[in-house]
Structure formats: structure tokens, C-alpha cells
PDB file of N, CA and C in Angstrom:
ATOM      1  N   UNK A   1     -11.005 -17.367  -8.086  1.00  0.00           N
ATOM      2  CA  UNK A   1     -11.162 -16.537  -9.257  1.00  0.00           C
ATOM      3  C   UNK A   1      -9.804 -16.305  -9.894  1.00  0.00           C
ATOM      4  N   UNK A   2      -9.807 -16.363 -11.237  1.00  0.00           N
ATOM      5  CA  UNK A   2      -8.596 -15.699 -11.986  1.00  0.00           C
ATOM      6  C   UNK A   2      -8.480 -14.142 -12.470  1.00  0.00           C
ATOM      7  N   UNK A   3      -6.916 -14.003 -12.506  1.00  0.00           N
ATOM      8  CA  UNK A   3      -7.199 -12.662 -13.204  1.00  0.00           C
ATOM      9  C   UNK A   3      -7.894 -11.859 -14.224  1.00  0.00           C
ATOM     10  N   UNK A   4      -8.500 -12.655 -14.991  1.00  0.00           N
ATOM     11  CA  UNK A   4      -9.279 -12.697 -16.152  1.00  0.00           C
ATOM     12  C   UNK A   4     -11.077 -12.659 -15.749  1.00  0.00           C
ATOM     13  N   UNK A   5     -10.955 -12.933 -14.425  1.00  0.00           N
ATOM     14  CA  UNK A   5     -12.173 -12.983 -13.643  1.00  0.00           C
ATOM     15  C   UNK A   5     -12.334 -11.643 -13.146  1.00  0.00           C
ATOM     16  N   UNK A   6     -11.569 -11.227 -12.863  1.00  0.00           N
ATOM     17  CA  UNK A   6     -11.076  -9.646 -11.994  1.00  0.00           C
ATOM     18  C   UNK A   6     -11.408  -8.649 -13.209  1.00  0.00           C
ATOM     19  N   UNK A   7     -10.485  -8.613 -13.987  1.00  0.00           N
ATOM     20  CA  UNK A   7     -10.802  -8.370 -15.327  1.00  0.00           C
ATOM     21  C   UNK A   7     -11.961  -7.954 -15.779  1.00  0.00           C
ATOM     22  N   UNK A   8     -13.331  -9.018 -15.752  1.00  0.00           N
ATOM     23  CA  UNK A   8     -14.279  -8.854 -16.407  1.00  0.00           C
ATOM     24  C   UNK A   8     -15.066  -8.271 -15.503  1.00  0.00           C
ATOM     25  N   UNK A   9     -14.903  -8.328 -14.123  1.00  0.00           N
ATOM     26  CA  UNK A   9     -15.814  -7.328 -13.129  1.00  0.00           C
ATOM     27  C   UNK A   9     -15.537  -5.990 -13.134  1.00  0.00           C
ATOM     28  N   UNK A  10     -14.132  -5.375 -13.391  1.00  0.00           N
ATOM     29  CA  UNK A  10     -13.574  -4.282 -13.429  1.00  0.00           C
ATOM     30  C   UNK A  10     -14.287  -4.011 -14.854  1.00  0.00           C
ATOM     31  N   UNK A  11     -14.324  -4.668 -15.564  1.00  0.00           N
ATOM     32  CA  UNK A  11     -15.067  -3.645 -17.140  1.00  0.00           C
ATOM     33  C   UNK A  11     -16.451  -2.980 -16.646  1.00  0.00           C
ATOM     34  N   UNK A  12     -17.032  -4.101 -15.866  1.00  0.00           N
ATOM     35  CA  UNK A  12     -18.912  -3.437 -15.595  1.00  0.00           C
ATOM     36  C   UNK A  12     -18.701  -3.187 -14.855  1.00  0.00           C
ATOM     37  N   UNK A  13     -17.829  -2.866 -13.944  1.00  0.00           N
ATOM     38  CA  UNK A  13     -17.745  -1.236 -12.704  1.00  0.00           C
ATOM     39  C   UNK A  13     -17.547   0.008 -13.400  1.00  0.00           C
ATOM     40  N   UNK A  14     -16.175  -0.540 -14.699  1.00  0.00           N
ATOM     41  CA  UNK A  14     -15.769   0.772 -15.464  1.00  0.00           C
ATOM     42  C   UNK A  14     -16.796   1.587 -16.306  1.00  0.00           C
ATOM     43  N   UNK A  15     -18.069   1.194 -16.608  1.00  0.00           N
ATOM     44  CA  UNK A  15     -19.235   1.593 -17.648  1.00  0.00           C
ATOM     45  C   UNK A  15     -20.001   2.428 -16.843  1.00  0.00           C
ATOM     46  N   UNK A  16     -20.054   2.157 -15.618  1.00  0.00           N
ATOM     47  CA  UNK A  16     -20.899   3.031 -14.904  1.00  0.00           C
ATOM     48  C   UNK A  16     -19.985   4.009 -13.978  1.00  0.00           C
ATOM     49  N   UNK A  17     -18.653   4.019 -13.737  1.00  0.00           N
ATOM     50  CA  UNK A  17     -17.618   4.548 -13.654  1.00  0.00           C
ATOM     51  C   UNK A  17     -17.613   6.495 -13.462  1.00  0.00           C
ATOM     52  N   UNK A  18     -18.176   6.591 -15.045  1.00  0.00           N
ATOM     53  CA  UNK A  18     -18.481   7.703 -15.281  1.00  0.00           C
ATOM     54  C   UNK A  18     -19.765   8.188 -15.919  1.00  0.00           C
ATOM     55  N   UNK A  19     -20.976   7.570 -15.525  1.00  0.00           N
ATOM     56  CA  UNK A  19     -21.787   8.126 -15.897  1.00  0.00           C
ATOM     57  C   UNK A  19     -22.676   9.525 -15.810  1.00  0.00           C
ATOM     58  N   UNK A  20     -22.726  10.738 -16.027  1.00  0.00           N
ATOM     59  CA  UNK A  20     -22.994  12.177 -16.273  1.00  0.00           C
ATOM     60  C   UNK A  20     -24.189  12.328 -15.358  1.00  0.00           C
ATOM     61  N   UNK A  21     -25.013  10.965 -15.190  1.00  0.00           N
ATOM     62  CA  UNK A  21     -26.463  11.612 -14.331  1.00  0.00           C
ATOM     63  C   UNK A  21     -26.007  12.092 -13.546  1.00  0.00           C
ATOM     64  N   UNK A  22     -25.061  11.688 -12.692  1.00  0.00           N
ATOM     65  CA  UNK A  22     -25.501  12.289 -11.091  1.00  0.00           C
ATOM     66  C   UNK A  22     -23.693  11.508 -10.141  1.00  0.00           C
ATOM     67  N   UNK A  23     -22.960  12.823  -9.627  1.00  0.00           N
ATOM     68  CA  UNK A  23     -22.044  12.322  -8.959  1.00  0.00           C
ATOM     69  C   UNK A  23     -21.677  11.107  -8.310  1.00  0.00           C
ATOM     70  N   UNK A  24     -23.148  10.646  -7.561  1.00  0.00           N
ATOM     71  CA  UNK A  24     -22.958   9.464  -6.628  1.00  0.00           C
ATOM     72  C   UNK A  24     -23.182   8.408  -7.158  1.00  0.00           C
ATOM     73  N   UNK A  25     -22.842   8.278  -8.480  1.00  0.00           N
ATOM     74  CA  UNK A  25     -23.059   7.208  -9.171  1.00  0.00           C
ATOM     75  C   UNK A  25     -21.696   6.596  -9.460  1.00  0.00           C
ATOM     76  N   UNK A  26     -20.927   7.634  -9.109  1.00  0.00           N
ATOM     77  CA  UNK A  26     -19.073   7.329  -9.203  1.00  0.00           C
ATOM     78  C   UNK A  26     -19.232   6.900  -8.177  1.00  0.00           C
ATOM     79  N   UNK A  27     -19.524   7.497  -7.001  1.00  0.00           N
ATOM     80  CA  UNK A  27     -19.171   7.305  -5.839  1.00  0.00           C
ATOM     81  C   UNK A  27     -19.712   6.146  -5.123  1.00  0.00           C
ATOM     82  N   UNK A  28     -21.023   5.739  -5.522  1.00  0.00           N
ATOM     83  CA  UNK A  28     -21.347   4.578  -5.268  1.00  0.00           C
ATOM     84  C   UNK A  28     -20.756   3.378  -5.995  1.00  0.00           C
ATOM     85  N   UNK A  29     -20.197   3.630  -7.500  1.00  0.00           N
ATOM     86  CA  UNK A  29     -19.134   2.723  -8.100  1.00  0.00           C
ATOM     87  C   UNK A  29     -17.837   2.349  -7.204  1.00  0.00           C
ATOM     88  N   UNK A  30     -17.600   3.491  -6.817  1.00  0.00           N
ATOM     89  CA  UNK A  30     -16.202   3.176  -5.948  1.00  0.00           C
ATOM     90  C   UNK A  30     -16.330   2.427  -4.663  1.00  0.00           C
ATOM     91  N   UNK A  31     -17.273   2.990  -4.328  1.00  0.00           N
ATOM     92  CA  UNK A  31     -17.574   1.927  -2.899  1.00  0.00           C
ATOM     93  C   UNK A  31     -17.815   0.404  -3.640  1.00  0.00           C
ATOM     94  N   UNK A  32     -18.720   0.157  -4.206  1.00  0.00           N
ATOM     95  CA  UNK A  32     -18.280  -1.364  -4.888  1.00  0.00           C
ATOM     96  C   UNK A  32     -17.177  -1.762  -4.996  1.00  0.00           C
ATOM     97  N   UNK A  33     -16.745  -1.112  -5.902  1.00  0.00           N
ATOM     98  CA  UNK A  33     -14.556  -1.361  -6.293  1.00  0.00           C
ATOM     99  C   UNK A  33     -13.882  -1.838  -4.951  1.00  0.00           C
ATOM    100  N   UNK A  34     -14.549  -0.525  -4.160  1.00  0.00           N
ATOM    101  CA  UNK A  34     -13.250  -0.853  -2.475  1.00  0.00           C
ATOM    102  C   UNK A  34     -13.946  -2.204  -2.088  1.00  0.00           C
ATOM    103  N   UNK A  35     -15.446  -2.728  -2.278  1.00  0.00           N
ATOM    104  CA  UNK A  35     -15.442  -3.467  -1.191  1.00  0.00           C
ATOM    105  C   UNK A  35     -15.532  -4.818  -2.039  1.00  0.00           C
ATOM    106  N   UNK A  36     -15.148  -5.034  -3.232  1.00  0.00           N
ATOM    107  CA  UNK A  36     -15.148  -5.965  -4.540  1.00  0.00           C
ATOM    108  C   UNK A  36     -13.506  -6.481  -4.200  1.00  0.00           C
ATOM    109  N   UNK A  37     -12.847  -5.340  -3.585  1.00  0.00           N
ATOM    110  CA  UNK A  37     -11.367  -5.505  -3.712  1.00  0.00           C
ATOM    111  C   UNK A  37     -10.995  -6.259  -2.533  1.00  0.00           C
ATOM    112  N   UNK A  38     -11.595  -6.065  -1.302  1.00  0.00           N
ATOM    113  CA  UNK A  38     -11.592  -7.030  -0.409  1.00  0.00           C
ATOM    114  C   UNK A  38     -12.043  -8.241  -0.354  1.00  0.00           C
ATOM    115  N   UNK A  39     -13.090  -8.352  -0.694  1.00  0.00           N
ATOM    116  CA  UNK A  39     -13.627  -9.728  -1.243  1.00  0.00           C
ATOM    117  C   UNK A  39     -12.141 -10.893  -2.240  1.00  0.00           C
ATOM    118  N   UNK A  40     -11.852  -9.844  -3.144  1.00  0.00           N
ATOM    119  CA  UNK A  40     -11.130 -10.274  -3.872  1.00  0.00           C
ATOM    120  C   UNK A  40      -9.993 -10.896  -3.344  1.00  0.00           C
ATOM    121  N   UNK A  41      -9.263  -9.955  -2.109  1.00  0.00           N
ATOM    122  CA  UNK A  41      -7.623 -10.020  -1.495  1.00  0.00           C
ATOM    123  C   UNK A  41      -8.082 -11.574  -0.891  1.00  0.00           C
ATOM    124  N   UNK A  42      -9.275 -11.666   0.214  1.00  0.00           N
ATOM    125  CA  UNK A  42      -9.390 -12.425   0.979  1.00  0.00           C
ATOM    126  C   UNK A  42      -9.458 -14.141  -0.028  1.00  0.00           C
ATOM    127  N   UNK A  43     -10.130 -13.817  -1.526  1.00  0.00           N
ATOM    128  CA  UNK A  43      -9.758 -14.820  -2.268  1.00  0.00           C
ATOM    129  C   UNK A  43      -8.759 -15.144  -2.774  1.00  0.00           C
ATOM    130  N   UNK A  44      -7.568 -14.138  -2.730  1.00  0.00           N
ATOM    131  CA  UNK A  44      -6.562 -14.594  -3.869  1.00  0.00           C
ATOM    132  C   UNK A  44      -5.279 -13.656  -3.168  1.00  0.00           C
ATOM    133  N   UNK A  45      -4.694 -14.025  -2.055  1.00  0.00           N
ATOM    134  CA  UNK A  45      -3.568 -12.875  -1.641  1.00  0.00           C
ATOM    135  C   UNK A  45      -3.037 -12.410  -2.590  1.00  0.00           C
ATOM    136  N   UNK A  46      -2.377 -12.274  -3.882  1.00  0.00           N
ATOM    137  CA  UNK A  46      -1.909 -11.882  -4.469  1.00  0.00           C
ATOM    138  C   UNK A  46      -2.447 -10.802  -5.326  1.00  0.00           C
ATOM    139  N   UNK A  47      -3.864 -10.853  -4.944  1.00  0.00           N
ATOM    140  CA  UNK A  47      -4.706 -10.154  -5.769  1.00  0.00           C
ATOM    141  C   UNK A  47      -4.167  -8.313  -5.612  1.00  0.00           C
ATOM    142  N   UNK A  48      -4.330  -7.360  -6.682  1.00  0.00           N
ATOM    143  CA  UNK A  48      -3.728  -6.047  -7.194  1.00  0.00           C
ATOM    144  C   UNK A  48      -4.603  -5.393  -6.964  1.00  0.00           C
ATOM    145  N   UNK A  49      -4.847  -4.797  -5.893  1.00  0.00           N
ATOM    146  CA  UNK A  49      -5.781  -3.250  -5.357  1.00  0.00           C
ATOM    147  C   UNK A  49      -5.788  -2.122  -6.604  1.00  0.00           C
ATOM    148  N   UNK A  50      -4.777  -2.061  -6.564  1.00  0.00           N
ATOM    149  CA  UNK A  50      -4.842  -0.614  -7.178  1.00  0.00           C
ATOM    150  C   UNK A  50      -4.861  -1.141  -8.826  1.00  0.00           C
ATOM    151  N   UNK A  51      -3.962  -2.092  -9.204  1.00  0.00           N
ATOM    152  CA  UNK A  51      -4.584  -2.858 -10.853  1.00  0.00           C
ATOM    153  C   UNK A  51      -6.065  -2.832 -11.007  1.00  0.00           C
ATOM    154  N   UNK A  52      -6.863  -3.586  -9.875  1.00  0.00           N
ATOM    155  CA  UNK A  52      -8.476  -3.177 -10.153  1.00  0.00           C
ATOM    156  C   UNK A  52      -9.154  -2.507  -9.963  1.00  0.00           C
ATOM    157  N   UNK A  53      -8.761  -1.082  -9.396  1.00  0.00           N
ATOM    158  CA  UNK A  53      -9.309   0.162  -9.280  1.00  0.00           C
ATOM    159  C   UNK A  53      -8.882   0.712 -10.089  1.00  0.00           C
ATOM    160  N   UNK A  54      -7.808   0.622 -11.346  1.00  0.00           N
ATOM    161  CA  UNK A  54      -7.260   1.078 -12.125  1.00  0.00           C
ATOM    162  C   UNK A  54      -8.368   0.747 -13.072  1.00  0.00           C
ATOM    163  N   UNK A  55      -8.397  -0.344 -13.466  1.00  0.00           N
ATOM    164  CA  UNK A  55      -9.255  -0.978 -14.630  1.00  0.00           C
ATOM    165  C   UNK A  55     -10.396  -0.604 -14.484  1.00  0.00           C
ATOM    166  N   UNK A  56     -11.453  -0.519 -13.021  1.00  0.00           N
ATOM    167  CA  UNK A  56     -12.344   0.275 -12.940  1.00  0.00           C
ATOM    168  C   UNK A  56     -12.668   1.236 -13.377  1.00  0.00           C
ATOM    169  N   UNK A  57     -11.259   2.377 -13.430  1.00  0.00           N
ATOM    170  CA  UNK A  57     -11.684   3.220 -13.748  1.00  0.00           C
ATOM    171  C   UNK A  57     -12.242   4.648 -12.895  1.00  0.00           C
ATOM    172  N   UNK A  58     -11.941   3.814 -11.649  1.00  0.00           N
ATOM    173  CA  UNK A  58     -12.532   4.655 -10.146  1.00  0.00           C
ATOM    174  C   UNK A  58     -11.043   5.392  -9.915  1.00  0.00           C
ATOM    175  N   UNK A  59     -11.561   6.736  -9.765  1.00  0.00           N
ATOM    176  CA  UNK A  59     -10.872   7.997  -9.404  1.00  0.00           C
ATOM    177  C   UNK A  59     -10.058   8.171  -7.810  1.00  0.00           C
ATOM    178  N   UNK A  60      -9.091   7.931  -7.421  1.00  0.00           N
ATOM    179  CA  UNK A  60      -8.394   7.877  -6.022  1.00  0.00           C
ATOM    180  C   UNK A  60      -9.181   8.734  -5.067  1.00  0.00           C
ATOM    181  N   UNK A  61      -9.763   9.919  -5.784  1.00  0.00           N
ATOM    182  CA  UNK A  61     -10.105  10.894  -4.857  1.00  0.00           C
ATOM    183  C   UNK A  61     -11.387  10.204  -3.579  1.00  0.00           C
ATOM    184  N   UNK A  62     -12.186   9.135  -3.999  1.00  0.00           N
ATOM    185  CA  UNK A  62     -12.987   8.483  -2.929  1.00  0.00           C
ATOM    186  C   UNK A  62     -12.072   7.858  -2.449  1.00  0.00           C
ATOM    187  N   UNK A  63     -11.038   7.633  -2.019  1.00  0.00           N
ATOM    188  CA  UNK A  63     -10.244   6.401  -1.276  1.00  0.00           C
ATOM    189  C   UNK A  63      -9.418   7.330  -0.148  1.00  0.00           C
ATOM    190  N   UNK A  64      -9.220   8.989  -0.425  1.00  0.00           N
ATOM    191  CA  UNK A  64      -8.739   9.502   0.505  1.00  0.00           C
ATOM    192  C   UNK A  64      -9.294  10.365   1.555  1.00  0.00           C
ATOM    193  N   UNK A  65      -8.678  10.301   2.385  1.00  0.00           N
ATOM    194  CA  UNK A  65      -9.493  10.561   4.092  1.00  0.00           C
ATOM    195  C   UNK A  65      -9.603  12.094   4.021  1.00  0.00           C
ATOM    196  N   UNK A  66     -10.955  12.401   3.943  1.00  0.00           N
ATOM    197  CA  UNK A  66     -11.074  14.100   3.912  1.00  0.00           C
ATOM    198  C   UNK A  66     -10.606  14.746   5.003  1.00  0.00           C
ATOM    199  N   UNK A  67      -9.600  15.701   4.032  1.00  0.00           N
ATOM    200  CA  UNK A  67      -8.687  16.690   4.709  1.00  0.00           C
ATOM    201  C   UNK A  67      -9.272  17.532   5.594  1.00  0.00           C
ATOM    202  N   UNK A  68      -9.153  17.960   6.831  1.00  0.00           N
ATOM    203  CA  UNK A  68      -9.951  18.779   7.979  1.00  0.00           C
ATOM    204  C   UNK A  68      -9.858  20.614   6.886  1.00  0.00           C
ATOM    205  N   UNK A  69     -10.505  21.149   6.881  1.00  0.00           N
ATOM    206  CA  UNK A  69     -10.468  22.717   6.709  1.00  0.00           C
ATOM    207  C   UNK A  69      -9.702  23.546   7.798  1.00  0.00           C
ATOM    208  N   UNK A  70      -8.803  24.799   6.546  1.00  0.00           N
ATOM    209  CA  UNK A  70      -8.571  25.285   7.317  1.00  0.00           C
ATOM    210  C   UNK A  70      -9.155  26.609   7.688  1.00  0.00           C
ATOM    211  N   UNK A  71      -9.276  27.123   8.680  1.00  0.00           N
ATOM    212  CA  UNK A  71      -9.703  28.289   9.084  1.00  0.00           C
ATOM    213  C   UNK A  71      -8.763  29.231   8.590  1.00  0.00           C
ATOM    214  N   UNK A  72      -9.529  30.396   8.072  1.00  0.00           N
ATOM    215  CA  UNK A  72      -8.901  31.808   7.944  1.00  0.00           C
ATOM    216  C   UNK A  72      -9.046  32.966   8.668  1.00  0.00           C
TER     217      UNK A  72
END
């Protein structure tokens, strides 16, 4: 695949990206993105994680490891 290939998958992740129905519709976008992005590395080492989660349009906050609570 070319970058221009990457490109055009990141636009139709980005449309549904943010759609208003219903939270897990990001969140199920992002899980695509993360696992679109592996697919991708394993095709093209050079391939840009964060360039196509950028273009996605997918929000960092699914990519980080939920913080434990603290007690008060």
C-alpha cells in the first residue's frame, strides 16, 4: 500500500470519527485505527502511527492505559 492508500482509509475512519449518536462509535472507530495501524506497520515499516491516527481523527484518550483511582 501507498501513502495515498493510508490516506484514503484514514478519511472513512475520520467521518464516523465523531459521530453524536452514541460514544462507542468513537471508540469503536479507534479500535479500527489501532488495529488498521498494525496491519499497516506489518505492511510498510515505515508506515506513521500517529500520522494515521491523526488523519483519523481518533482522539489519544482511547490509546491510554486507564489510570487506577485514587482513594480519598
Amino acid at each position: 500500500m501507498t501513502k495515498k492508500d493510508y490516506a484514503r482509509v484514514a478519511s472513512v475512519l475520520a467521518r464516523f470519527a465523531h459521530l453524536q449518536a452514541q460514544v462507542e462509535v468513537s471508540a469503536a472507530t479507534a479500535a479500527i485505527a489501532d488495529s488498521l495501524c498494525n496491519v499497516f506497520a506489518m505492511d510498510n515499516p515505515r508506515f506513521k502511527r500517529d500520522v494515521f491516527l491523526a488523519a483519523c481523527d481518533v482522539e489519544a484518550r482511547y490509546f491510554e492505559a486507564p489510570q487506577a483511582e485514587v482513594a480519598a
